[in-house]
PDB file of N, CA and C in Angstrom:
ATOM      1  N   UNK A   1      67.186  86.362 149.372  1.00  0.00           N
ATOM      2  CA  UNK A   1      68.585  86.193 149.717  1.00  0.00           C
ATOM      3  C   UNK A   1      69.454  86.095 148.469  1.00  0.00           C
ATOM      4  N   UNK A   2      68.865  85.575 147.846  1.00  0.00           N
ATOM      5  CA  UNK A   2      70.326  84.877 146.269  1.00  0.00           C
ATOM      6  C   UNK A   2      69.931  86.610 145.620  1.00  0.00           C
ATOM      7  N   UNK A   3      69.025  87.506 145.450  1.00  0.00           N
ATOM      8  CA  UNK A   3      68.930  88.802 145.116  1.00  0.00           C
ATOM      9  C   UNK A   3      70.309  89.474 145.548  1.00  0.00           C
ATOM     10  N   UNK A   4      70.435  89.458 146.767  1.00  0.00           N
ATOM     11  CA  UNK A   4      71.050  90.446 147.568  1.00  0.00           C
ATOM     12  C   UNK A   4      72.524  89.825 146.779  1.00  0.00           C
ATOM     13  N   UNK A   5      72.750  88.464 147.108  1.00  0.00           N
ATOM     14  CA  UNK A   5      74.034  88.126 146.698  1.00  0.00           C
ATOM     15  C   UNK A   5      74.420  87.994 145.263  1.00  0.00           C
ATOM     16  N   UNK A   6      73.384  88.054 144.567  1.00  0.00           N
ATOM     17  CA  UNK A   6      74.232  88.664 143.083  1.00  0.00           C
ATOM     18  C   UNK A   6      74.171  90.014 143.179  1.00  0.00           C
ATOM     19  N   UNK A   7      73.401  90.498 143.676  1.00  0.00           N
ATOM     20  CA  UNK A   7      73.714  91.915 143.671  1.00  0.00           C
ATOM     21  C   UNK A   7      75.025  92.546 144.234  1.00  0.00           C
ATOM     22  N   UNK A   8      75.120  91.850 145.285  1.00  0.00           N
ATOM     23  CA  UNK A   8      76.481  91.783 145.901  1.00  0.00           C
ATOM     24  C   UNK A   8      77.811  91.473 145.271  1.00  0.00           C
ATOM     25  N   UNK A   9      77.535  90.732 144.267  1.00  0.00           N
ATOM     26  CA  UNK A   9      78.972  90.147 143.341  1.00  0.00           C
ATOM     27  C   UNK A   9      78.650  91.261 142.503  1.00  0.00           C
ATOM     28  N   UNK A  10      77.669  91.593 141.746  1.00  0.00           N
ATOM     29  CA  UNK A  10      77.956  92.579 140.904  1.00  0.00           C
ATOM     30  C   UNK A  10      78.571  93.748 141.067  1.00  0.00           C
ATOM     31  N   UNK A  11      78.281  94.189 142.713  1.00  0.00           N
ATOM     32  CA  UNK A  11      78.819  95.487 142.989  1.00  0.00           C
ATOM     33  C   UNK A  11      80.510  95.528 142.975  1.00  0.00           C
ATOM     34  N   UNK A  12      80.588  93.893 143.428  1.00  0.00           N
ATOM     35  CA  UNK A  12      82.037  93.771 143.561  1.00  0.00           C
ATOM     36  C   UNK A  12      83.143  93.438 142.528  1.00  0.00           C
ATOM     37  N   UNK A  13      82.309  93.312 141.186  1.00  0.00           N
ATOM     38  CA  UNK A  13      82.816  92.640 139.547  1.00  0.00           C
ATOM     39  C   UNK A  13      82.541  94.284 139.506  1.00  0.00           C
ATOM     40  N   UNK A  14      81.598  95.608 139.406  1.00  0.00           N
ATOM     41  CA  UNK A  14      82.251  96.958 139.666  1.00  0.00           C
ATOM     42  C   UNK A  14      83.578  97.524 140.040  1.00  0.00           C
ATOM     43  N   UNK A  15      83.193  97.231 141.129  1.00  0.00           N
ATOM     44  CA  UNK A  15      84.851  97.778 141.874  1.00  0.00           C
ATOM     45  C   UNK A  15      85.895  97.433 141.140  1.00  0.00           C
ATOM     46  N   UNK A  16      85.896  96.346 140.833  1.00  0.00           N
ATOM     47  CA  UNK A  16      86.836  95.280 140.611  1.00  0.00           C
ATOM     48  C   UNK A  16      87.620  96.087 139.049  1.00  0.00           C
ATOM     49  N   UNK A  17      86.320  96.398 138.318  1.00  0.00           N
ATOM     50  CA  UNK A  17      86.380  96.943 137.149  1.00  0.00           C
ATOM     51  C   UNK A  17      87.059  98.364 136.999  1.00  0.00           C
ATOM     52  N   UNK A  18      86.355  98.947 138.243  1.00  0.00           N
ATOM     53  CA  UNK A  18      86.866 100.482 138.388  1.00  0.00           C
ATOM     54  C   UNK A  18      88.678  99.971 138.259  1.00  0.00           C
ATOM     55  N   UNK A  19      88.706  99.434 139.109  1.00  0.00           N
ATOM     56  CA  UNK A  19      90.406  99.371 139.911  1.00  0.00           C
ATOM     57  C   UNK A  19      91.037  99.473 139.009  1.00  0.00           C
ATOM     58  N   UNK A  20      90.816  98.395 138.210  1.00  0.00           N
ATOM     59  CA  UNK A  20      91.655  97.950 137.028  1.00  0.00           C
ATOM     60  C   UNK A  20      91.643  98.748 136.077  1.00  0.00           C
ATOM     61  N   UNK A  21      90.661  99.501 135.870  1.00  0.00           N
ATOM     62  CA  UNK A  21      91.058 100.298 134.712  1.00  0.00           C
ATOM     63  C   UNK A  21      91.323 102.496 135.292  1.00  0.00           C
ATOM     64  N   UNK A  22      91.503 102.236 136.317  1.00  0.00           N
ATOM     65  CA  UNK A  22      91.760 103.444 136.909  1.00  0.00           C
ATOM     66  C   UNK A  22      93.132 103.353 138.103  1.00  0.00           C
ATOM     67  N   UNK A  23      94.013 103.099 137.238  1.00  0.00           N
ATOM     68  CA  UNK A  23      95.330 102.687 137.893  1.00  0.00           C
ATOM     69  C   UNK A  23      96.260 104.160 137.965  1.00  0.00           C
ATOM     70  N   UNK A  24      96.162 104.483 137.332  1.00  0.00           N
ATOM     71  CA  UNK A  24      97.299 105.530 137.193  1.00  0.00           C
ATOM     72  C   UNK A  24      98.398 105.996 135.890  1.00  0.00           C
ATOM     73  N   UNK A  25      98.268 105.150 135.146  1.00  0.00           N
ATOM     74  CA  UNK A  25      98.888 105.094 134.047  1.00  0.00           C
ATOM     75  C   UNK A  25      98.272 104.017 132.857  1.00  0.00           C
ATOM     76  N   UNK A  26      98.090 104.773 131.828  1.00  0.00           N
ATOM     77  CA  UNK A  26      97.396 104.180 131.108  1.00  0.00           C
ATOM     78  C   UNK A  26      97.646 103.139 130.365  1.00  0.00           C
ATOM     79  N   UNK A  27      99.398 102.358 130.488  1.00  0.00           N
ATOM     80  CA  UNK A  27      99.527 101.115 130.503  1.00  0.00           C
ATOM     81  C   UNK A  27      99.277 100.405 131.004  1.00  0.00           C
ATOM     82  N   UNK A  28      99.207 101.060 132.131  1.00  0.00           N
ATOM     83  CA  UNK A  28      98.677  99.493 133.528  1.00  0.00           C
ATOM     84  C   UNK A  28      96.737  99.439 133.232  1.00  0.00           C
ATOM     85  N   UNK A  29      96.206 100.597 133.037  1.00  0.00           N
ATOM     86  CA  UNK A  29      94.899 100.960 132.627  1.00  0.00           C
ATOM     87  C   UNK A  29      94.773 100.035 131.673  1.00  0.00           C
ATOM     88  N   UNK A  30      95.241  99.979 130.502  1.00  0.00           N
ATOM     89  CA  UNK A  30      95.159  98.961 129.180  1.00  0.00           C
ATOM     90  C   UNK A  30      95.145  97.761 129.645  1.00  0.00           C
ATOM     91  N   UNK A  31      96.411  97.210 129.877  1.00  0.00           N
ATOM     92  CA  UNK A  31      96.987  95.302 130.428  1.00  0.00           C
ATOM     93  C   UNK A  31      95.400  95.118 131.421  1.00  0.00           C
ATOM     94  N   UNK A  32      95.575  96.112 132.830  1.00  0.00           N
ATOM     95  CA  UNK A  32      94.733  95.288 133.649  1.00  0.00           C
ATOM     96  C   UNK A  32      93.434  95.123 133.548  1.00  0.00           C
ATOM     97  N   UNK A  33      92.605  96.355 133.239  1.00  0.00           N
ATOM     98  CA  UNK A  33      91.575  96.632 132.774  1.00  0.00           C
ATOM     99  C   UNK A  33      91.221  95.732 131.254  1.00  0.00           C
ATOM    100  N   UNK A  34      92.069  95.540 130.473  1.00  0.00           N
ATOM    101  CA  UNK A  34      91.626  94.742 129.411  1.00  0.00           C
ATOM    102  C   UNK A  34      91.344  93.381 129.795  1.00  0.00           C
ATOM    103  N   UNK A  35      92.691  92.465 130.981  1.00  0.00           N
ATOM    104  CA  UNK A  35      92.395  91.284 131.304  1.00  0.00           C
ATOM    105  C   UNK A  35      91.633  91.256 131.565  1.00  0.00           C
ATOM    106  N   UNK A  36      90.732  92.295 132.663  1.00  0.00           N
ATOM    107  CA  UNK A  36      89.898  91.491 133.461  1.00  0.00           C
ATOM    108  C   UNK A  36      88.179  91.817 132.562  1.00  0.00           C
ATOM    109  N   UNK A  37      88.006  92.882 131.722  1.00  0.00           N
ATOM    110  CA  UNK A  37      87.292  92.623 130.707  1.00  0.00           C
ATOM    111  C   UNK A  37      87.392  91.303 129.672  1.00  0.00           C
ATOM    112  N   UNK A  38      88.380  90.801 129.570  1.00  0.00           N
ATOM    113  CA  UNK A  38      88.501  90.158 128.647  1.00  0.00           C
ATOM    114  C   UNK A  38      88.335  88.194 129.330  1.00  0.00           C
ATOM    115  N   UNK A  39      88.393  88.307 130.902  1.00  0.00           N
ATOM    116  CA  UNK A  39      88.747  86.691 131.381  1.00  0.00           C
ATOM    117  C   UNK A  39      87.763  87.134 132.614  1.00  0.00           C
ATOM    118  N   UNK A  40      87.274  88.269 133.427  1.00  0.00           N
ATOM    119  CA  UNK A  40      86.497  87.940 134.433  1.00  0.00           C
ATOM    120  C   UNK A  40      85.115  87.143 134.769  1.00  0.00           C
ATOM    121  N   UNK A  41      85.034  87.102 133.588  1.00  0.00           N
ATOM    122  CA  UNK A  41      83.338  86.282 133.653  1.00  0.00           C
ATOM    123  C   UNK A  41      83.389  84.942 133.801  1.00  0.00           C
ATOM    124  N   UNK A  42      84.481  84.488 133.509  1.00  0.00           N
ATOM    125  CA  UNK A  42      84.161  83.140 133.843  1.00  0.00           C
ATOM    126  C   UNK A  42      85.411  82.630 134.583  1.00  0.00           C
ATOM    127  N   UNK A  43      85.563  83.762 135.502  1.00  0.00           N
ATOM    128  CA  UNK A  43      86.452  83.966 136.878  1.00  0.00           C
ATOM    129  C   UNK A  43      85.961  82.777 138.374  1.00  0.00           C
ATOM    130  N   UNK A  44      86.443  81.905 138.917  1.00  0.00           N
ATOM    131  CA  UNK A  44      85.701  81.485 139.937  1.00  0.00           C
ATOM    132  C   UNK A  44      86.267  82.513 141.279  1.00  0.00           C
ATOM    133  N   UNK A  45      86.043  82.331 142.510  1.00  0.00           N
ATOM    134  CA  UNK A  45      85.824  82.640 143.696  1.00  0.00           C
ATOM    135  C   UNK A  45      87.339  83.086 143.986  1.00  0.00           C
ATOM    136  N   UNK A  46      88.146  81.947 143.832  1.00  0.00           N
ATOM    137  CA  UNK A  46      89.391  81.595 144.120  1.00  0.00           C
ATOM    138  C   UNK A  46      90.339  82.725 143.476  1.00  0.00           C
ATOM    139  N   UNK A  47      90.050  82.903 141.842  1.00  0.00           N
ATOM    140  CA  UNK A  47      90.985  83.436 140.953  1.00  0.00           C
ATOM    141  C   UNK A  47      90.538  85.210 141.083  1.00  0.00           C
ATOM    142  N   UNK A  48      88.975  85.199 141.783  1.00  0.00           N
ATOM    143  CA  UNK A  48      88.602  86.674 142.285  1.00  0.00           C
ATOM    144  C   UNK A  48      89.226  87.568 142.985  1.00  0.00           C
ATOM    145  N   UNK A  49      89.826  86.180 143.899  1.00  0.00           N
ATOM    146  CA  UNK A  49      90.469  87.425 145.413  1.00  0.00           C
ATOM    147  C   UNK A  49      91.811  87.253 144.941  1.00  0.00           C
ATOM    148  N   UNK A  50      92.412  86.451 143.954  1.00  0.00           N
ATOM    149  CA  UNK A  50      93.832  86.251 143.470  1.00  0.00           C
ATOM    150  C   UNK A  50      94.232  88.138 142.840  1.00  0.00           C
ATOM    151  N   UNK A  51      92.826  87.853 141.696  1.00  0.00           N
ATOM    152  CA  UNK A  51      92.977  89.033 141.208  1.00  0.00           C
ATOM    153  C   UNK A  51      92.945  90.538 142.119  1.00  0.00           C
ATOM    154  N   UNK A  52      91.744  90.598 143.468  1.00  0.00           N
ATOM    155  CA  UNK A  52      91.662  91.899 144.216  1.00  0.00           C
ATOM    156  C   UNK A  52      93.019  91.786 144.889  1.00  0.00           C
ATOM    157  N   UNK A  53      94.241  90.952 144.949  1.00  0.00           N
ATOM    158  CA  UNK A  53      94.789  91.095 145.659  1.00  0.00           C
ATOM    159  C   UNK A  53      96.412  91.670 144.660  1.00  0.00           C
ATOM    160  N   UNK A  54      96.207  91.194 143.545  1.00  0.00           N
ATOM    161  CA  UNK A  54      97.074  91.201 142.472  1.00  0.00           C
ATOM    162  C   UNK A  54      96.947  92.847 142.483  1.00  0.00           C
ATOM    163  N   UNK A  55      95.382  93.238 142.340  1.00  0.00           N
ATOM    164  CA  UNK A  55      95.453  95.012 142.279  1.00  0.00           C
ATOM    165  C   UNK A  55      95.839  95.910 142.769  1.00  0.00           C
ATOM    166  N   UNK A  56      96.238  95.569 144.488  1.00  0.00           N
ATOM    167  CA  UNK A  56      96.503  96.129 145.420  1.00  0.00           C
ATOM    168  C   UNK A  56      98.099  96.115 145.431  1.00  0.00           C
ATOM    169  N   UNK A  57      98.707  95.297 144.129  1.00  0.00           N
ATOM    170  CA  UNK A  57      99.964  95.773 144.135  1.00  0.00           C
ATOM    171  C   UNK A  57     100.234  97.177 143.496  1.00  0.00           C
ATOM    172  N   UNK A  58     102.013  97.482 143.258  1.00  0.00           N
ATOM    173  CA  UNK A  58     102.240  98.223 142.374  1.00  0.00           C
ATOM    174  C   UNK A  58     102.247  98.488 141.124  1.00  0.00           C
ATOM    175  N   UNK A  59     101.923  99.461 140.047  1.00  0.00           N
ATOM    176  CA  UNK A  59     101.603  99.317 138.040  1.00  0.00           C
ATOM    177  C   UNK A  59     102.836  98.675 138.115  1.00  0.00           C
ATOM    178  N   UNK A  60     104.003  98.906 138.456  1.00  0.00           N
ATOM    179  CA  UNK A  60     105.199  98.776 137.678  1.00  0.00           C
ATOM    180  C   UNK A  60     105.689  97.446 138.104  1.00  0.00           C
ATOM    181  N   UNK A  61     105.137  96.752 139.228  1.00  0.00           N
ATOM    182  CA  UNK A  61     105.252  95.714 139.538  1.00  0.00           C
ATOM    183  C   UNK A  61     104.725  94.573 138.664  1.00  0.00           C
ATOM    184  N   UNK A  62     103.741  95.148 138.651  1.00  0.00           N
ATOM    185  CA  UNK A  62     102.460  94.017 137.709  1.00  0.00           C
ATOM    186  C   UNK A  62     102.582  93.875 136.307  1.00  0.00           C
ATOM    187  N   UNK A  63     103.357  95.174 135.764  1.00  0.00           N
ATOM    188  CA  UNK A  63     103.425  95.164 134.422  1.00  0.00           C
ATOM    189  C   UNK A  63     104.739  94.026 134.293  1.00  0.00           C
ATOM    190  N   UNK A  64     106.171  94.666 134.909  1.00  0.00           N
ATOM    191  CA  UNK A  64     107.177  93.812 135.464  1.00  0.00           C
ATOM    192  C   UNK A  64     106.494  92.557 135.043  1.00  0.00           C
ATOM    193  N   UNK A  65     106.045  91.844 135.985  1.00  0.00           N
ATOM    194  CA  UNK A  65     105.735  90.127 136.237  1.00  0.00           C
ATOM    195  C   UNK A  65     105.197  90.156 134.680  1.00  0.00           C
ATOM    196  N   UNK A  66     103.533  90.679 134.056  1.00  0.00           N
ATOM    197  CA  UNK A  66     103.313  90.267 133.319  1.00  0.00           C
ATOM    198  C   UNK A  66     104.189  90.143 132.163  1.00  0.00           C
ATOM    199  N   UNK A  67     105.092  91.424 132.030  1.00  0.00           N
ATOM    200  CA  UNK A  67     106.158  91.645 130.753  1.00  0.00           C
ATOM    201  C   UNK A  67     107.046  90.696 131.068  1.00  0.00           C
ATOM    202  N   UNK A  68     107.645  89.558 131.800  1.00  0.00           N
ATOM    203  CA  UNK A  68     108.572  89.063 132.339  1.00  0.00           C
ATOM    204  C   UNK A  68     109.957  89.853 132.352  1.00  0.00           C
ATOM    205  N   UNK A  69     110.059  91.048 132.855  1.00  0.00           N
ATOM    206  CA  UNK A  69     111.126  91.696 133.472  1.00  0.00           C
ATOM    207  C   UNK A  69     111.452  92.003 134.621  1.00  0.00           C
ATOM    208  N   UNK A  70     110.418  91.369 135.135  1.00  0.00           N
ATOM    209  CA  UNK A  70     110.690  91.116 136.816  1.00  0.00           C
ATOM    210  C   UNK A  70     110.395  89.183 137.280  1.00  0.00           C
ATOM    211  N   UNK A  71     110.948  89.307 137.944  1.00  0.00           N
ATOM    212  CA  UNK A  71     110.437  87.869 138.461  1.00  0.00           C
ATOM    213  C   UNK A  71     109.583  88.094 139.228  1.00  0.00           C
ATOM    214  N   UNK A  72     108.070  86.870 139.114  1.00  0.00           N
ATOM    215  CA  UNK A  72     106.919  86.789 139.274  1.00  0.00           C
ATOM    216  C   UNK A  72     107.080  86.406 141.195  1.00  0.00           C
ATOM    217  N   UNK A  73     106.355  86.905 141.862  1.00  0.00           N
ATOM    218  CA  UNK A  73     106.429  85.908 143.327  1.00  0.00           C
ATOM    219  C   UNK A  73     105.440  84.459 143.449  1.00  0.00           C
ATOM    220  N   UNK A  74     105.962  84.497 144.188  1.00  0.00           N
ATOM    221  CA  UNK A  74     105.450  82.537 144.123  1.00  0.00           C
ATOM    222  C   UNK A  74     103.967  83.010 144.049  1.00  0.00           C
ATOM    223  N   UNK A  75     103.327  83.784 145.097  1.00  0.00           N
ATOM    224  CA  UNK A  75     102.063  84.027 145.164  1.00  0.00           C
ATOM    225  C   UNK A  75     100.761  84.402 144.020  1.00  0.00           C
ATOM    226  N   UNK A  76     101.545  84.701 142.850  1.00  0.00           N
ATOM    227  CA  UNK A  76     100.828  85.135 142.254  1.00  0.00           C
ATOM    228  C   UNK A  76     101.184  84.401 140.756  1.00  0.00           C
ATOM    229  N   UNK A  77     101.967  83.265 141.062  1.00  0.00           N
ATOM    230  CA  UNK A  77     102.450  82.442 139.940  1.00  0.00           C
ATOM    231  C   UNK A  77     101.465  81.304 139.731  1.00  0.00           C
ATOM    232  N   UNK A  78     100.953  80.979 138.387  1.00  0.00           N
ATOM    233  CA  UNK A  78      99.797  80.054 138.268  1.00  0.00           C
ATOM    234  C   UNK A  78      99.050  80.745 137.267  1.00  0.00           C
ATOM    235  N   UNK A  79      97.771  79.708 136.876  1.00  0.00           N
ATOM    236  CA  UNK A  79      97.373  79.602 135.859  1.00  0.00           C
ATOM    237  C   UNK A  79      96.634  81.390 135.094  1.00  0.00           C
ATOM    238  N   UNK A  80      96.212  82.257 136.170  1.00  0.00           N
ATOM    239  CA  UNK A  80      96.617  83.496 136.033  1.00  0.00           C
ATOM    240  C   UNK A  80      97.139  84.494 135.496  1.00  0.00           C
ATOM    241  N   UNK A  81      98.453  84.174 136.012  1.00  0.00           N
ATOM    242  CA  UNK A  81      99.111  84.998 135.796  1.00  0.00           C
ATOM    243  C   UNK A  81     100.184  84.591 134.385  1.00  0.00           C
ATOM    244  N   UNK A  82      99.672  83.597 134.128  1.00  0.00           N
ATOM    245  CA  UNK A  82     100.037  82.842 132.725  1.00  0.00           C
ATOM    246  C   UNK A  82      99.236  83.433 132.037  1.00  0.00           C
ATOM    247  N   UNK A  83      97.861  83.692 132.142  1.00  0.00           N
ATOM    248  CA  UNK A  83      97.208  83.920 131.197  1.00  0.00           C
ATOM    249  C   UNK A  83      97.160  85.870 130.935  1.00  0.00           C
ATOM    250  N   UNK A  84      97.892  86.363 132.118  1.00  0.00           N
ATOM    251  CA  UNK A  84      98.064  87.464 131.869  1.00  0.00           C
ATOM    252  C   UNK A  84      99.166  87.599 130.729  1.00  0.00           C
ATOM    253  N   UNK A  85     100.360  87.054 131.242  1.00  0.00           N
ATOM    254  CA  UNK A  85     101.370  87.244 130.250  1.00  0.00           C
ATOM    255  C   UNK A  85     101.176  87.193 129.267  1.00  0.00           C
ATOM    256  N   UNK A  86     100.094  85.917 128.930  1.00  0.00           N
ATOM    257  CA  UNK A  86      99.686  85.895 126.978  1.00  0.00           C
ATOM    258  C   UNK A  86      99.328  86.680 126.539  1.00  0.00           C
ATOM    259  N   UNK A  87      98.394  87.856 127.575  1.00  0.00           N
ATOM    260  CA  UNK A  87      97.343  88.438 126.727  1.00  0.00           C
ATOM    261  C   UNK A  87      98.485  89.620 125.768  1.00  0.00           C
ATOM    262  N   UNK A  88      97.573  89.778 124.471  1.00  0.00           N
ATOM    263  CA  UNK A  88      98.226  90.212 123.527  1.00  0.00           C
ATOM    264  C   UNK A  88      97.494  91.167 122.846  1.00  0.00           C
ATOM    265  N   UNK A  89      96.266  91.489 122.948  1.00  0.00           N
ATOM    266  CA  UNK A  89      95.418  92.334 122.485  1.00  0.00           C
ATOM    267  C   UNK A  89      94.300  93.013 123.766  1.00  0.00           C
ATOM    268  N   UNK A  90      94.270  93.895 123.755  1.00  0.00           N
ATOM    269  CA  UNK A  90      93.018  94.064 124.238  1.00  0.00           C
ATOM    270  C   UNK A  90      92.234  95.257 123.971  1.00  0.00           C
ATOM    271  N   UNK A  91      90.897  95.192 123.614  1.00  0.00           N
ATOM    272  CA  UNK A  91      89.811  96.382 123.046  1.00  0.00           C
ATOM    273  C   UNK A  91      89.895  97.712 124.080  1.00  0.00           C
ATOM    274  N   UNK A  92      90.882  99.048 123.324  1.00  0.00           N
ATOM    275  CA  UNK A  92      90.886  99.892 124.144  1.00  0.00           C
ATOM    276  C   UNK A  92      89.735 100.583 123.882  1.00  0.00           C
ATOM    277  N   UNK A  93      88.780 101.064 125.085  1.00  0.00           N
ATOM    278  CA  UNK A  93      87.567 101.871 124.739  1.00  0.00           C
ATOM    279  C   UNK A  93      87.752 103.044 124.510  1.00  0.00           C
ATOM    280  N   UNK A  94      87.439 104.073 123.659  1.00  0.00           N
ATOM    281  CA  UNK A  94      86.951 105.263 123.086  1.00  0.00           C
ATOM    282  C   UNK A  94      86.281 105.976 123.821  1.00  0.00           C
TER     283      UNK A  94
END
């Protein structure tokens, strides 16, 4: 049983991976795909579905909130999406 279910999170820390870095534009590709390379591992349960749900928005939305040129919605305001805004670097792959 605990097989199946890491196997199961892994498939879903996949997806998760695809999403983010196969957005549509290769700014949103960079920001999202870098965060979640850069903070998913030691992601809990909670901040998982924060994030699958954060993806399912729009690039220009997300960039918006993180760039603070949009105002953030309550929903997605928190420790997060704080730590998105900081991010300031991230390793683009080759």
């Amino acid at each position: 049983m605990t097989d199946s279910i890491d196997q199961a999170h892994q498939d879903r820390l996949k997806r998760l991976q695809y999403r983010a870095w196969h957005r549509g534009t290769r700014e949103a590709d960079y920001m999202i795909g870098g965060f979640f390379d850069a903070f998913h591992a030691g992601w809990s349960e909670e901040e998982l579905v924060w994030f699958e749900k954060l993806i399912d928005e729009e690039d220009v939305d997300i960039l918006g909130w993180a760039l603070g040129s949009l105002s953030t919605p309550p929903e997605y305001e928190g420790a997060m999406m704080a730590a998105l805004k900081k991010l300031d670097y991230v390793d683009i792959p080759r």
